[in-house]
C-alpha atoms as a PDB file:
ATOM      1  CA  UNK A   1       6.886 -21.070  -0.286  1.00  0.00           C
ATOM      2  CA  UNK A   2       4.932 -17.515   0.007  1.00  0.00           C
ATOM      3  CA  UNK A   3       4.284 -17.410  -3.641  1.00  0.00           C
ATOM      4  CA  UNK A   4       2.956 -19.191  -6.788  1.00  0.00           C
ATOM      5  CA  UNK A   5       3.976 -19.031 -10.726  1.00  0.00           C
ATOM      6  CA  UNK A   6       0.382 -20.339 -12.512  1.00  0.00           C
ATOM      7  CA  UNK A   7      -2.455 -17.799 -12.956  1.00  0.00           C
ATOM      8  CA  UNK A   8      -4.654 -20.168 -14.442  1.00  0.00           C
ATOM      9  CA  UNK A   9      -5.707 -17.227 -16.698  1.00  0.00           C
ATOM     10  CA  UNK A  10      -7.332 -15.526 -13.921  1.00  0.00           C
ATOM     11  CA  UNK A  11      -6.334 -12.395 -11.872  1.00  0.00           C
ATOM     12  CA  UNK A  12      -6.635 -12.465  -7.883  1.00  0.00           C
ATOM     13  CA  UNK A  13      -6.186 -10.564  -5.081  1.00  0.00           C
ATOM     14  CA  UNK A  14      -2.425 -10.400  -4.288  1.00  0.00           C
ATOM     15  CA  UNK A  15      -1.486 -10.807  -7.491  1.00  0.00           C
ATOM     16  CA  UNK A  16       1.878  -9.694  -8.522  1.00  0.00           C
ATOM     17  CA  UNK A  17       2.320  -7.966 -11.231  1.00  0.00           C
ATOM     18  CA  UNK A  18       5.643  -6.093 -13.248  1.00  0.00           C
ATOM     19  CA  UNK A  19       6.058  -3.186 -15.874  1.00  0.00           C
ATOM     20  CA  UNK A  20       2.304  -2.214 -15.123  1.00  0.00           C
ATOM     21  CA  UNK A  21       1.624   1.528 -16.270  1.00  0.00           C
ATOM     22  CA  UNK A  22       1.585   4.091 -12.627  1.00  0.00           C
ATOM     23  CA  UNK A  23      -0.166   7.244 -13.572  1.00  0.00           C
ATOM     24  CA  UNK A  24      -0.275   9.543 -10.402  1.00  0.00           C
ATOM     25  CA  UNK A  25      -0.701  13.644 -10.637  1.00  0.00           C
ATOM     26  CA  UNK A  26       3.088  14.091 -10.779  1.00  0.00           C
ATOM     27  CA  UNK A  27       2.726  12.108 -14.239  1.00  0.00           C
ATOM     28  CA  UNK A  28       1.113  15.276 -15.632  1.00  0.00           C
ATOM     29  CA  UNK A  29       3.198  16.152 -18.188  1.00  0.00           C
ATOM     30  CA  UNK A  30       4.374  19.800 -17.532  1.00  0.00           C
ATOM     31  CA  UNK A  31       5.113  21.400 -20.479  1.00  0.00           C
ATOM     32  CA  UNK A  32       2.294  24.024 -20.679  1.00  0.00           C
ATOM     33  CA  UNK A  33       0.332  22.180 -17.989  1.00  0.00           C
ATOM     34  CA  UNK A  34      -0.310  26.243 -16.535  1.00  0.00           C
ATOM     35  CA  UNK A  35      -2.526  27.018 -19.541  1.00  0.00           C
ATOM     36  CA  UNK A  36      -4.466  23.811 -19.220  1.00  0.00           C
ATOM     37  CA  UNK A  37      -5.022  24.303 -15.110  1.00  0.00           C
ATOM     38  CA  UNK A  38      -5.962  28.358 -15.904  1.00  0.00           C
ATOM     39  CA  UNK A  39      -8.749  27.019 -18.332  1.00  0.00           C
ATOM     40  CA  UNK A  40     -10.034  24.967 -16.059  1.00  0.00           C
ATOM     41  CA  UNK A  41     -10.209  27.460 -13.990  1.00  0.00           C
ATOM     42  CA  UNK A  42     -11.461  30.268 -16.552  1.00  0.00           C
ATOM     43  CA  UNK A  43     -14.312  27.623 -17.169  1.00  0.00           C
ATOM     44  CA  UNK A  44     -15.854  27.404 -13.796  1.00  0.00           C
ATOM     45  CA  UNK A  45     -15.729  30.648 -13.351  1.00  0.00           C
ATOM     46  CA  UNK A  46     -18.027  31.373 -16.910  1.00  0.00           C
ATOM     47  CA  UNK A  47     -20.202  27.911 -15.806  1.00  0.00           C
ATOM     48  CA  UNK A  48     -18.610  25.862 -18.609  1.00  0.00           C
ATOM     49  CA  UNK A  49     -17.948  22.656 -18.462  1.00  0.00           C
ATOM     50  CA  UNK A  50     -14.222  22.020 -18.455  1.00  0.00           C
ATOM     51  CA  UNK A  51     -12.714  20.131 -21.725  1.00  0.00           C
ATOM     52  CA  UNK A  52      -9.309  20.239 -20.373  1.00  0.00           C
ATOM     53  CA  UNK A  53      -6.382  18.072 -21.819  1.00  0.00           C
ATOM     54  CA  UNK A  54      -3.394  16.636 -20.317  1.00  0.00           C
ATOM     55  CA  UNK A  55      -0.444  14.112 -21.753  1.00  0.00           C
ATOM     56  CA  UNK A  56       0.970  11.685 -19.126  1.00  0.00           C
ATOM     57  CA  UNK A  57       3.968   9.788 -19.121  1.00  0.00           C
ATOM     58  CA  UNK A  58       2.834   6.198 -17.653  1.00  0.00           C
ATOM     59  CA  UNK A  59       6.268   4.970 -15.538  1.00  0.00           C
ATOM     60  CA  UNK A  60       6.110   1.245 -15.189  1.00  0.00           C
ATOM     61  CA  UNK A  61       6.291  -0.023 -12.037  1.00  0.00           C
ATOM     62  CA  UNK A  62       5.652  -3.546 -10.030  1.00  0.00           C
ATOM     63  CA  UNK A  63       2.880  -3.928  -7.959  1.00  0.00           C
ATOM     64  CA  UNK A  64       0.557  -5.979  -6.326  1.00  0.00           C
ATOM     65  CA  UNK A  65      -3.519  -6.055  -6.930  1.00  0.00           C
ATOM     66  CA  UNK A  66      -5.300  -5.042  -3.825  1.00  0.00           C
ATOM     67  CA  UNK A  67      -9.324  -5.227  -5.509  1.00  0.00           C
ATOM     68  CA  UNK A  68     -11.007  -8.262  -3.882  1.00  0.00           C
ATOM     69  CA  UNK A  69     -11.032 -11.314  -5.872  1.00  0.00           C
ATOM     70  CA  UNK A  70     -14.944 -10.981  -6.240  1.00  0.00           C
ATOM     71  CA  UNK A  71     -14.857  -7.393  -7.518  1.00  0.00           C
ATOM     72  CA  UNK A  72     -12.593  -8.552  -9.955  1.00  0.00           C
ATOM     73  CA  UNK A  73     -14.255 -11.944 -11.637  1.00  0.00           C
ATOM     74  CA  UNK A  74     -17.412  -9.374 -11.956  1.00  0.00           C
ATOM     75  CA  UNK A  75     -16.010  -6.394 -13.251  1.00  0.00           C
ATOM     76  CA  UNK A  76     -17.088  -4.822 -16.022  1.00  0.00           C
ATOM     77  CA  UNK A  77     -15.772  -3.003 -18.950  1.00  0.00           C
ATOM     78  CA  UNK A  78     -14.266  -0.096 -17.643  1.00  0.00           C
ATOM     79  CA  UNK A  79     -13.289  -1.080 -14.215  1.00  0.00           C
ATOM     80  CA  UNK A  80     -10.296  -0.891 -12.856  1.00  0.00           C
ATOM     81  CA  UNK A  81      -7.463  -2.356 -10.688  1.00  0.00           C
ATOM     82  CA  UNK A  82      -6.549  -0.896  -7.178  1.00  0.00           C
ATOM     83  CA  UNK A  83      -2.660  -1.815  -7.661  1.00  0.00           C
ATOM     84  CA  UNK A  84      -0.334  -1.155  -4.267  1.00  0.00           C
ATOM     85  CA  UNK A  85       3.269  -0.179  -5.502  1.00  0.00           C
ATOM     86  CA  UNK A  86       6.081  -2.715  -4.467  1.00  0.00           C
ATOM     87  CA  UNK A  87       9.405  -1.253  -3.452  1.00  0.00           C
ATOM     88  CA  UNK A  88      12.695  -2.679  -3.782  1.00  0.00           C
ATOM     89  CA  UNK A  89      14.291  -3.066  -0.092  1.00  0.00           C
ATOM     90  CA  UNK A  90      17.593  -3.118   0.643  1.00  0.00           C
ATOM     91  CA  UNK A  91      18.786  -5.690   2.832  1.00  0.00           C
ATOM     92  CA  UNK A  92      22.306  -7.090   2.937  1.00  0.00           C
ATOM     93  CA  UNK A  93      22.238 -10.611   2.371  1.00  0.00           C
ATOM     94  CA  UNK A  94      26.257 -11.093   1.868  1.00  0.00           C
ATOM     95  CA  UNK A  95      26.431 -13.087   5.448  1.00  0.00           C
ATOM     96  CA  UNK A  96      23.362 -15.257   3.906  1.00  0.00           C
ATOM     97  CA  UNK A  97      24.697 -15.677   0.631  1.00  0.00           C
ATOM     98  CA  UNK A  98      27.766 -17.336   2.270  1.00  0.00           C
ATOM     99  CA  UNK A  99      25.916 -19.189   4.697  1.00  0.00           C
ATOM    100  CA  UNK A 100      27.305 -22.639   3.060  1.00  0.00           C
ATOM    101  CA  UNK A 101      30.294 -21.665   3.786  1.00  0.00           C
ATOM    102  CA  UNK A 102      30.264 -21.365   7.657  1.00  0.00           C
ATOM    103  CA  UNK A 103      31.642 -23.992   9.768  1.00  0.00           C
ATOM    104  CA  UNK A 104      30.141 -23.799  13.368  1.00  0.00           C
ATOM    105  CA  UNK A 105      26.426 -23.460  14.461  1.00  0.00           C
ATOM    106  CA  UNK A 106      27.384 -20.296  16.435  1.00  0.00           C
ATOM    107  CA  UNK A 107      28.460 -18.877  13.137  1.00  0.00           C
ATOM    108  CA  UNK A 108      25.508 -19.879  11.321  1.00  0.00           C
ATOM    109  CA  UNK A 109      22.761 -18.665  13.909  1.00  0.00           C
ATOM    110  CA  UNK A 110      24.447 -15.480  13.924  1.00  0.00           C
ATOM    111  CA  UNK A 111      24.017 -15.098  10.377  1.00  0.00           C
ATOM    112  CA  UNK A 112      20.176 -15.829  10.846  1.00  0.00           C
ATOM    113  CA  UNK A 113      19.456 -13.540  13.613  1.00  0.00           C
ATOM    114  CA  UNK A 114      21.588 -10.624  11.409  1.00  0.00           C
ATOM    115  CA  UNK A 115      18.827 -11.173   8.722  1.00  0.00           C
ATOM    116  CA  UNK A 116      16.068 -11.869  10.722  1.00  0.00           C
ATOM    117  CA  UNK A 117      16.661  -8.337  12.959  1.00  0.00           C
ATOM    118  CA  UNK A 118      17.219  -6.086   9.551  1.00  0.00           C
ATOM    119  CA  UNK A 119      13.546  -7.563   7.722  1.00  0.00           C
ATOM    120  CA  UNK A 120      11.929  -6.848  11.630  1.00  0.00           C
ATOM    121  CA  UNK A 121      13.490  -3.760  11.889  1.00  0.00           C
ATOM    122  CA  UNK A 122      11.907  -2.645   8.417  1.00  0.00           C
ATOM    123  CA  UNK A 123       8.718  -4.014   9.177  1.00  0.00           C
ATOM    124  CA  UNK A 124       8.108  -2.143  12.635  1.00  0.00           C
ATOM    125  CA  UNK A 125       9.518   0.881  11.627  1.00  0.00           C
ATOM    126  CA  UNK A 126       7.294   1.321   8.921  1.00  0.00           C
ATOM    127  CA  UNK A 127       4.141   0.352   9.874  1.00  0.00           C
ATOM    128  CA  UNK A 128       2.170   1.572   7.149  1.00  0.00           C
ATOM    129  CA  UNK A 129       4.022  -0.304   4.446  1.00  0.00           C
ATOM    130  CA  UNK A 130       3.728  -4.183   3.869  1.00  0.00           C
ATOM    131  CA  UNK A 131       6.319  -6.496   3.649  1.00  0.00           C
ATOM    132  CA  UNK A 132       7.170  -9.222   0.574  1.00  0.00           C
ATOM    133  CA  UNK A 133       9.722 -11.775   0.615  1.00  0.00           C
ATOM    134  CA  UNK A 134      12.163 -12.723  -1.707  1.00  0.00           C
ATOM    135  CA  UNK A 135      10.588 -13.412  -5.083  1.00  0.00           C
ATOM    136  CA  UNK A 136      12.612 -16.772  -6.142  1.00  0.00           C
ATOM    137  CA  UNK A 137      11.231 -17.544  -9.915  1.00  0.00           C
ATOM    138  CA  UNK A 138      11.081 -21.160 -11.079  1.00  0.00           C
ATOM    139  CA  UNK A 139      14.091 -19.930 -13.733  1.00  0.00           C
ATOM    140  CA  UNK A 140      16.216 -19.469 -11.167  1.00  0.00           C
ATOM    141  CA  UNK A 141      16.370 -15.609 -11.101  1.00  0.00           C
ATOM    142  CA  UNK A 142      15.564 -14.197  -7.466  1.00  0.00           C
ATOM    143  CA  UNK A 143      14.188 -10.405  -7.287  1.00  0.00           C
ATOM    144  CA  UNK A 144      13.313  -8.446  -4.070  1.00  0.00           C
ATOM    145  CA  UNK A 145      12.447  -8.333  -0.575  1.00  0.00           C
ATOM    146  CA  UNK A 146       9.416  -5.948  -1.548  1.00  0.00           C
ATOM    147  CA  UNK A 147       7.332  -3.461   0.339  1.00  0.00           C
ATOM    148  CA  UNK A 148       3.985  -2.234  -0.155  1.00  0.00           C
ATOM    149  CA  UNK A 149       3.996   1.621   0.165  1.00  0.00           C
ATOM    150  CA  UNK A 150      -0.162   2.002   0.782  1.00  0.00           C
ATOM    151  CA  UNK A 151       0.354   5.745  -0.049  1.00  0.00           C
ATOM    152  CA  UNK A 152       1.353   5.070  -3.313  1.00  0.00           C
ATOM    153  CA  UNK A 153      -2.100   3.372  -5.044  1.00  0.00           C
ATOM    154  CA  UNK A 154      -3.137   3.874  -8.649  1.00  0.00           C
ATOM    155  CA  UNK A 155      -5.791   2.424 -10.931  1.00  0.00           C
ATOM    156  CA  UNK A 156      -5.317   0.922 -14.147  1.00  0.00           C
ATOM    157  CA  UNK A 157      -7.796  -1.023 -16.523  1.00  0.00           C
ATOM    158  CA  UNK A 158      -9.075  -4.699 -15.445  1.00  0.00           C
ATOM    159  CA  UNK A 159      -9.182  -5.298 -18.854  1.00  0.00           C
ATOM    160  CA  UNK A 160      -5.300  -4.497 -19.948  1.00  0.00           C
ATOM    161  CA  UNK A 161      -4.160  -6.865 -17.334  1.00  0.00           C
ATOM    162  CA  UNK A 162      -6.533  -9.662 -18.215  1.00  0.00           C
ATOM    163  CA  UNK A 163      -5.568  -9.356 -21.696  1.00  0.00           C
ATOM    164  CA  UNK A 164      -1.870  -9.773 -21.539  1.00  0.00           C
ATOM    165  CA  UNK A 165      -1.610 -11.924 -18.165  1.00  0.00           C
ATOM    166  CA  UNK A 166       1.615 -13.159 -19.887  1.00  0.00           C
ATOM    167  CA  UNK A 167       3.405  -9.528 -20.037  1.00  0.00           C
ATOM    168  CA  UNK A 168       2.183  -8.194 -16.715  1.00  0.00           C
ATOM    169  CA  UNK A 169       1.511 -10.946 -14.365  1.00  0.00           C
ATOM    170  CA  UNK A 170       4.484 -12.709 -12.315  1.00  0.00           C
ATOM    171  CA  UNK A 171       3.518 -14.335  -9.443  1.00  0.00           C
ATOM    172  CA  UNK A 172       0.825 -14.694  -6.659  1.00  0.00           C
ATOM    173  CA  UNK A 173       0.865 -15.272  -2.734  1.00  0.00           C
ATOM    174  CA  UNK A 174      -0.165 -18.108  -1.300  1.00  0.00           C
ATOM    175  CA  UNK A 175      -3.769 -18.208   0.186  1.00  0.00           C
ATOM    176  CA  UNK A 176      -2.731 -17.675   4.413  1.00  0.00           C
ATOM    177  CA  UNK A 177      -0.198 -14.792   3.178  1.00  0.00           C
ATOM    178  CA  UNK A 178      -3.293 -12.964   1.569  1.00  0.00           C
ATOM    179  CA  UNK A 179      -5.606 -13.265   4.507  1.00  0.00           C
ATOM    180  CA  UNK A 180      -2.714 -11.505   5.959  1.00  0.00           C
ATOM    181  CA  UNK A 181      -2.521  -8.738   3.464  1.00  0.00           C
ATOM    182  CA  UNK A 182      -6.284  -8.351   3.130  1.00  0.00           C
ATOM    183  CA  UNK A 183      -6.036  -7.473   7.362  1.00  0.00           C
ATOM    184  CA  UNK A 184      -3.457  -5.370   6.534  1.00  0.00           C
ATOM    185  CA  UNK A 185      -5.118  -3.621   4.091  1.00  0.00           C
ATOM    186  CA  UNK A 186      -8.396  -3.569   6.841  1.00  0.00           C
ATOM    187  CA  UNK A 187      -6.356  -1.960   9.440  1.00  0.00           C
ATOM    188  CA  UNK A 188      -4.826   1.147   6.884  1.00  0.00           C
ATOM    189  CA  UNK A 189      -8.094   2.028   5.544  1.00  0.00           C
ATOM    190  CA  UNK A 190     -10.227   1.912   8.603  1.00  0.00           C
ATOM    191  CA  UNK A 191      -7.896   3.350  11.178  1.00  0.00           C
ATOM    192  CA  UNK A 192      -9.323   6.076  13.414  1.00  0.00           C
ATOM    193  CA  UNK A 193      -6.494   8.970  13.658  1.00  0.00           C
ATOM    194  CA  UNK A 194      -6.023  10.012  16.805  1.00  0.00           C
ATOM    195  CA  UNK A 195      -6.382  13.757  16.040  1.00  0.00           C
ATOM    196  CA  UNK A 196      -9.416  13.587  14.063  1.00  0.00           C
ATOM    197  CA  UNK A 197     -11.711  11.817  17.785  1.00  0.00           C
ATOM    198  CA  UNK A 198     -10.502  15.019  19.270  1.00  0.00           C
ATOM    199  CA  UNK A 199     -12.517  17.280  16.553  1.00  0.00           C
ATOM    200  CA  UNK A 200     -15.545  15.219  17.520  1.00  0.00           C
ATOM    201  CA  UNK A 201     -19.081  16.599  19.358  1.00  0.00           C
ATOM    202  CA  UNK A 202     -19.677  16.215  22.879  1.00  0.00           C
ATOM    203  CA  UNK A 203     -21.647  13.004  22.373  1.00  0.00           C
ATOM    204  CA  UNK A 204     -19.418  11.173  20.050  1.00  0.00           C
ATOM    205  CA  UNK A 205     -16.555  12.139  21.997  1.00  0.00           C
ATOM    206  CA  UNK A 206     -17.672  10.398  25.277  1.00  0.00           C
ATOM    207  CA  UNK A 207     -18.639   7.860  23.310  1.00  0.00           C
ATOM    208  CA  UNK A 208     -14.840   7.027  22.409  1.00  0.00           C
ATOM    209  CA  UNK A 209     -13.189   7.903  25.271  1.00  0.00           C
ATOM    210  CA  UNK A 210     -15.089   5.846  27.195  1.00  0.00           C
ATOM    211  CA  UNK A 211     -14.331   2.731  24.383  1.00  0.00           C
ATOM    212  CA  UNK A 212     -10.435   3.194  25.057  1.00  0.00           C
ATOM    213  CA  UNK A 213     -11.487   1.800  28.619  1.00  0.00           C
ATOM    214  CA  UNK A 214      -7.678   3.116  29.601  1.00  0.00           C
ATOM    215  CA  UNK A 215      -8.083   5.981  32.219  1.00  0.00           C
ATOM    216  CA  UNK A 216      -4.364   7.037  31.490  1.00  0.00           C
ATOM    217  CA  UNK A 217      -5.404   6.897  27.462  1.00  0.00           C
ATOM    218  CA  UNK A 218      -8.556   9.214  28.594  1.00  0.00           C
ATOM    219  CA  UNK A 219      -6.456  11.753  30.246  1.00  0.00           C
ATOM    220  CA  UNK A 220      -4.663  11.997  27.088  1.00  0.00           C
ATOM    221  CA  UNK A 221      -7.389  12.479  24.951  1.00  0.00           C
ATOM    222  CA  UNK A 222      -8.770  14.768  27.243  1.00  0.00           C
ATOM    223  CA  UNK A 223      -5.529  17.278  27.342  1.00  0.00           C
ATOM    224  CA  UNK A 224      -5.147  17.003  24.201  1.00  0.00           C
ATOM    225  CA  UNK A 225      -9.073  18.378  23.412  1.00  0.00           C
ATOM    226  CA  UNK A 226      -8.357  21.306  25.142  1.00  0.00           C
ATOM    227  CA  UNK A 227      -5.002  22.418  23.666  1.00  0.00           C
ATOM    228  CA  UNK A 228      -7.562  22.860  20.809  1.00  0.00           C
ATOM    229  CA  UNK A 229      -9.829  24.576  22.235  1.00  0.00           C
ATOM    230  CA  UNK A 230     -12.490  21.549  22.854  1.00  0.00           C
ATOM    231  CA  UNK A 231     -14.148  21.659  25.780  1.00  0.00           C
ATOM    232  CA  UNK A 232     -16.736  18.997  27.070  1.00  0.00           C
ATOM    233  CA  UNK A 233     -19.994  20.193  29.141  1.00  0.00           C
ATOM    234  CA  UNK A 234     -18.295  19.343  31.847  1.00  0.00           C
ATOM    235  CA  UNK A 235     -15.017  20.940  31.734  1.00  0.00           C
ATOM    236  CA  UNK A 236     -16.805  23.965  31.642  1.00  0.00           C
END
């Protein structure tokens, strides 16, 4: 069982939660939005501060809460949620679905590896999304896979979730599925691009290179320095 069904009228890390409000920039509401964006502009330019306006059009969405558990049991009024947006996935589960219905073991291991290849396929394809399994409620009514798309993150109010836990909130992973999410979430915000060691100083750049401990890996970094123009002391 990867998830749970009682909130026990608290909000947690990897909670799941449905029909929350997603406000990103393309919510903006357009109509006139040129005006607003030219006083703004028009503002700085005269030292004003800017009092511009703008209408949104929430969309809900599902999502899971990514704020720590301990930012959220302190938070104050005001704070907010850092809320990960789930996407449907489509995988074909017809051969599953009929699983009952297969006679021999060759038929039915078949069957698993077909499922098993399509959810690994996903996952390593897309390695900057996170994958959630089949959401099957205690009513009987089954929803997803999922995947976390960690480019699409919003905010919204602590307070408007913990207020109506019994509109928003759905379900929550079990405890050893968040310590995986919570590496997960490590490993996308901490990553070191590639491209961005090679715009590095002398210093800090040896410093690296000589961290990847690969000579091959160094070589590599090394070429691709120079295609930008980067030269170390000692190239020169």
């Amino acid at each position: 069982m990867y998830y749970k069904f009682k909130h026990n009228d608290r909000i947690e890390q990897g909670d799941i939660l449905f029909d929350i409000p997603k406000i990103l920039p393309e919510s903006l509401y357009t109509v006139g939005i040129d005006d607003e964006w030219n006083f703004y502009v028009d503002c700085l330019k005269t030292d004003k501060r800017p009092t511009v306006k703008f209408s949104v059009l929430p969309e809900p969405t599902m999502g899971v809460i990514l704020t720590q558990t301990c930012n959220i049991e302190n938070a104050k009024k005001g704070d907010f949620l850092v809320i990960g947006e789930l996407k449907k996935i489509d995988i074909d589960y017809t051969s599953y679905e009929d699983f009952k219905k297969l006679t021999s073991n060759k038929q039915k291991e078949r069957c698993i590896k077909a499922i098993n290849h399509q959810i690994r396929d996903f996952i390593r394809n897309k390695p900057n999304d996170h994958f959630f399994p089949k959401i099957n409620f205690p009513n009987g009514t089954k929803l997803g896979p999922f995947h976390l798309k960690f480019k699409t993150i919003f905010l919204i109010p602590t307070e408007l979730v913990k207020n109506n836990l019994d509109i928003f909130w759905k379900a929550r992973i079990i405890d050893h599925a968040n310590v995986v999410l919570k590496d997960k979430i490590k490993n996308y915000f901490t990553r070191l691009a590639f491209d961005d060691c090679i715009f590095m100083d002398d210093s800090e750049f040896k410093i690296y290179r000589e961290s990847l401990g690969d000579p091959e890996m160094q070589k590599i970094l090394n070429e691709s320095r120079k295609k930008y123009g980067f030269y170390l002391d000692e190239d020169t």
